[in-house]
Protein backbone atom coordinates (compact mmCIF):
# COMPACT_ATOMS: atom_id res chain seq x y z
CA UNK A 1 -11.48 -14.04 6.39
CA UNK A 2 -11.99 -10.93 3.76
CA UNK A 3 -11.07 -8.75 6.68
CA UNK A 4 -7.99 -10.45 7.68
CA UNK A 5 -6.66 -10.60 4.20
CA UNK A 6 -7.59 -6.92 3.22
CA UNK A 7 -5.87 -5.83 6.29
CA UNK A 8 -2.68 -8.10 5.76
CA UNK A 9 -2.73 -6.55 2.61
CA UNK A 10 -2.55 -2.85 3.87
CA UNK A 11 -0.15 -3.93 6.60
CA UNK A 12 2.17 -5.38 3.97
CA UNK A 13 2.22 -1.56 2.21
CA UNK A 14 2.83 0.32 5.21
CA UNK A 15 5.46 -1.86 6.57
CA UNK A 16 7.33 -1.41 3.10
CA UNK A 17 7.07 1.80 3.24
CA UNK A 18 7.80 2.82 7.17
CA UNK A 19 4.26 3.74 7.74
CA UNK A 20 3.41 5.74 10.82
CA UNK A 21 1.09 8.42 12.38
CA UNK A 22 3.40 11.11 10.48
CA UNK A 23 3.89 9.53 7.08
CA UNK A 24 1.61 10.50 4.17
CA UNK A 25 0.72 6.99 2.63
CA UNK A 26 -2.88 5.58 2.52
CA UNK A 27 -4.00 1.67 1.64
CA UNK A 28 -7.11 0.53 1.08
CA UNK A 29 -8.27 -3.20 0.31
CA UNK A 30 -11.63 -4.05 -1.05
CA UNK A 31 -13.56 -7.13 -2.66
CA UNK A 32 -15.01 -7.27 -5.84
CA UNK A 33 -16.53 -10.25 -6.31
CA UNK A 34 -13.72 -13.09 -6.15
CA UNK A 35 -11.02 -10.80 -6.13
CA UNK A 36 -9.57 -8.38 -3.42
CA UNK A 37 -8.93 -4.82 -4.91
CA UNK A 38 -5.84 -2.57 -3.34
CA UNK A 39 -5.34 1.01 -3.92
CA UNK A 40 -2.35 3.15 -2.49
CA UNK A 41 -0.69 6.20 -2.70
CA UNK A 42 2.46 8.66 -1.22
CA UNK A 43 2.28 12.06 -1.13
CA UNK A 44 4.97 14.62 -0.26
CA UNK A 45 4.23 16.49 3.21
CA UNK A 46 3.12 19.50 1.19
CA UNK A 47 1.10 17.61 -1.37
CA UNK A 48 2.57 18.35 -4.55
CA UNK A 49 4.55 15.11 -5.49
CA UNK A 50 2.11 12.22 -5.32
CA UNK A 51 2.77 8.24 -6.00
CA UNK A 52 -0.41 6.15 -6.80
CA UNK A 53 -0.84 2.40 -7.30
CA UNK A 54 -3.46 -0.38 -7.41
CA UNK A 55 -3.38 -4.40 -8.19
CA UNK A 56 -5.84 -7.04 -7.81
CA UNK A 57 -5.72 -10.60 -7.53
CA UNK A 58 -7.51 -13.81 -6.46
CA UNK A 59 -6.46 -13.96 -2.71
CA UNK A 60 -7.08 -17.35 -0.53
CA UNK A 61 -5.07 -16.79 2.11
CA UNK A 62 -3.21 -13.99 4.02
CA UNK A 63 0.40 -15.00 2.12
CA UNK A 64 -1.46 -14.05 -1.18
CA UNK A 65 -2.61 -10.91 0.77
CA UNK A 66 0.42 -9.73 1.21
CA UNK A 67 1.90 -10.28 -1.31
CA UNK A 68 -0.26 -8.61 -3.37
CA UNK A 69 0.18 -5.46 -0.52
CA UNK A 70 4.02 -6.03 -1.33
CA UNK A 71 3.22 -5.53 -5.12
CA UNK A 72 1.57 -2.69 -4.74
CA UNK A 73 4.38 -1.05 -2.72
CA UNK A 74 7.44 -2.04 -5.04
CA UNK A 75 5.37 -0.25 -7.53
CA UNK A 76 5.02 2.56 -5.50
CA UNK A 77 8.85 2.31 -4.68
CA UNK A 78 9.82 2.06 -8.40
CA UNK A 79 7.69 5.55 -8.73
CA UNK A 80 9.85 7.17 -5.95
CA UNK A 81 7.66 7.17 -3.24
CA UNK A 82 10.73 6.29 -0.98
CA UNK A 83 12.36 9.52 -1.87
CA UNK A 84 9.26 11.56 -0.48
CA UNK A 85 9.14 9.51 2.84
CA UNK A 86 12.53 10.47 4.52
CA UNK A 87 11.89 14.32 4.69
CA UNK A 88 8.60 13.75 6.82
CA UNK A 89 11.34 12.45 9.69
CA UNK A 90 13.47 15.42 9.13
């Protein structure tokens, strides 16, 4: 079940922010002990305007999964990272 819920996790960030092949977003879910670890970032297509955020929590179930991946992406939202996604469909 780690698997699943690290995955859901990621999912849940990509699908916030319109992840695809051509967007510049990464998600990564791991355990530490008890508690699943998620790190994330956005980067502009040229690399110079970058968005990173992390959480952790206790997760038991792919609901807590994402919605710690949904955390993680609202913060990454509140930094701007929406504003760099739109120009990579330009």
């Amino acid at each position: 079940m780690p698997t699943l819920y690290a995955v859901s996790a990621e999912r849940m960030v990509s699908r916030q922010l319109g992840g695809s092949c051509e967007v510049p977003l990464a998600a990564y879910a791991v355990w530490d002990q008890s508690q699943m670890q998620i790190r994330s970032f956005v980067a502009s297509v040229d690399g110079k305007a970058i968005c990173l955020a992390s959480g952790n929590a206790v997760v038991q179930s792919v609901a807590e999964a994402e919605a710690l991946g949904l955390s993680v992406a609202k913060d990454l939202i509140a930094q701007g990272a929406a504003n760099l996604i739109p120009n990579v469909n330009k």
